[in-house]
Protein backbone atom coordinates (compact mmCIF):
# COMPACT_ATOMS: atom_id res chain seq x y z
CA UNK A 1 9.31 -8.52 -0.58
CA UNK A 2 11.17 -7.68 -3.51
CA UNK A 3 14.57 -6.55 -2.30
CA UNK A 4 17.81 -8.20 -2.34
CA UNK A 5 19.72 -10.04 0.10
CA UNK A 6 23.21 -9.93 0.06
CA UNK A 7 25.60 -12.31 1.65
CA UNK A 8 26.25 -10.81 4.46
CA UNK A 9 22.36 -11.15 5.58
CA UNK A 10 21.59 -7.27 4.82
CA UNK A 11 18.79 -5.82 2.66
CA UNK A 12 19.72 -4.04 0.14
CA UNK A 13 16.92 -0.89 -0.10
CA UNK A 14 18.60 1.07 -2.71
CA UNK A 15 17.28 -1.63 -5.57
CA UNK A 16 14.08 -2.60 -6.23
CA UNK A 17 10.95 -1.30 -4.86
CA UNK A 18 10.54 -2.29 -1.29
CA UNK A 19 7.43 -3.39 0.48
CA UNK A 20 5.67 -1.37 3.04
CA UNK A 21 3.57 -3.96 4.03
CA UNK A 22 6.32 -6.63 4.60
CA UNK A 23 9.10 -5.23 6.54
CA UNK A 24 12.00 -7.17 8.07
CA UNK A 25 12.08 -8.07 11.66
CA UNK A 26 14.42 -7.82 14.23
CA UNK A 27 15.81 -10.33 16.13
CA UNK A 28 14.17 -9.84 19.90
CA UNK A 29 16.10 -12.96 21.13
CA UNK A 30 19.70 -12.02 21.36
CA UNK A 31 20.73 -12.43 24.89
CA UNK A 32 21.09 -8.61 25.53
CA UNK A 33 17.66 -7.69 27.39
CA UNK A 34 18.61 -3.85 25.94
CA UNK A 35 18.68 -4.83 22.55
CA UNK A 36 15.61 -7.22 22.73
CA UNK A 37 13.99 -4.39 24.00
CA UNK A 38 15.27 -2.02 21.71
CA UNK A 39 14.46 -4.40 19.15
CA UNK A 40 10.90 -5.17 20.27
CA UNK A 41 9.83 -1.07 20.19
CA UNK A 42 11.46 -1.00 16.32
CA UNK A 43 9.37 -4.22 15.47
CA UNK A 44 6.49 -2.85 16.94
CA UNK A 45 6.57 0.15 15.29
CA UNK A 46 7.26 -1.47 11.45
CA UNK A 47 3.80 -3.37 12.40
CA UNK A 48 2.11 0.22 12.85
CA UNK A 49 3.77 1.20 9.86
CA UNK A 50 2.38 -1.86 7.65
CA UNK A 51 -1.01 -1.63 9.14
CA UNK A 52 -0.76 2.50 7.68
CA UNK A 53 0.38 1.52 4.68
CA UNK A 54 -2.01 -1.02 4.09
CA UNK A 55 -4.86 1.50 4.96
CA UNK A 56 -2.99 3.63 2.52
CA UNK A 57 -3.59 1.28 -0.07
CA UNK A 58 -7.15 0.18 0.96
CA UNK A 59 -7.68 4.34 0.79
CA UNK A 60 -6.19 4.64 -2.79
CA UNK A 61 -8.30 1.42 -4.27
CA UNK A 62 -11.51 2.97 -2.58
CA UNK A 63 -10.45 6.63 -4.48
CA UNK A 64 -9.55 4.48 -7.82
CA UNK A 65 -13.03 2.96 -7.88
CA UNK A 66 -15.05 5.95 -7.10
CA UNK A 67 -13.15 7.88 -9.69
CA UNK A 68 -14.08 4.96 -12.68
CA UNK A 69 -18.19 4.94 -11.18
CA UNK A 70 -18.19 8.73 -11.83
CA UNK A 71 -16.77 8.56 -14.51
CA UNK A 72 -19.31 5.96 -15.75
CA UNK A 73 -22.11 8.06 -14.77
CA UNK A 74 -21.05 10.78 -16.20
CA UNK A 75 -20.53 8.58 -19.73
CA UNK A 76 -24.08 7.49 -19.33
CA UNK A 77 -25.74 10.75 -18.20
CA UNK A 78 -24.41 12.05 -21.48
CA UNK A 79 -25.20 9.21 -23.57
CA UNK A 80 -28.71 9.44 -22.99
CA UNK A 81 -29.01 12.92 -22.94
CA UNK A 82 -27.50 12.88 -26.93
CA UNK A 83 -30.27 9.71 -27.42
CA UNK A 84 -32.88 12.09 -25.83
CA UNK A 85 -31.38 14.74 -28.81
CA UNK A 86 -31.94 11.94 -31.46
CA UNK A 87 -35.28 10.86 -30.54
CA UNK A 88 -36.32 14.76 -31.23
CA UNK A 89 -35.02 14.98 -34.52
């Protein structure tokens, strides 16, 4: 993760770009069964938030590469159409 920790123990979000895919935990062993709980549902739900955003990402590479094979084809479809050009001449 590429935020900042401060003294204090906090996470500074402001600065830096912070990582989806690695969020903080909270503590689910304090002593107070409401805020374990509590605590449990919010770290269970920045699991099904990493697991999105690492589809996300999975999603967007996938997109990247189909974009540079058409564009490939594309580059090769005309380069042999201007060789089939040439070999008329």
């Amino acid at each position: 993760m590429t935020t900042n920790k401060t003294t204090s123990g906090r996470y500074n979000f402001m600065e830096g770009r912070f990582d989806m895919t690695q969020i903080p935990r909270l503590n689910e062993n304090t002593g107070d069964p409401k805020l374990d709980a509590l605590n449990k549902r919010c770290n269970e739900n920045s699991e099904r938030t990493e697991d999105l955003w690492i589809e996300l990402d999975l999603q967007l590479m996938e997109a990247i590469e189909a974009e540079k094979a058409r564009k490939a084809a594309t580059w090769l479809q005309r380069f042999a159409q201007s060789l089939a050009r040439l070999s008329q001449i």
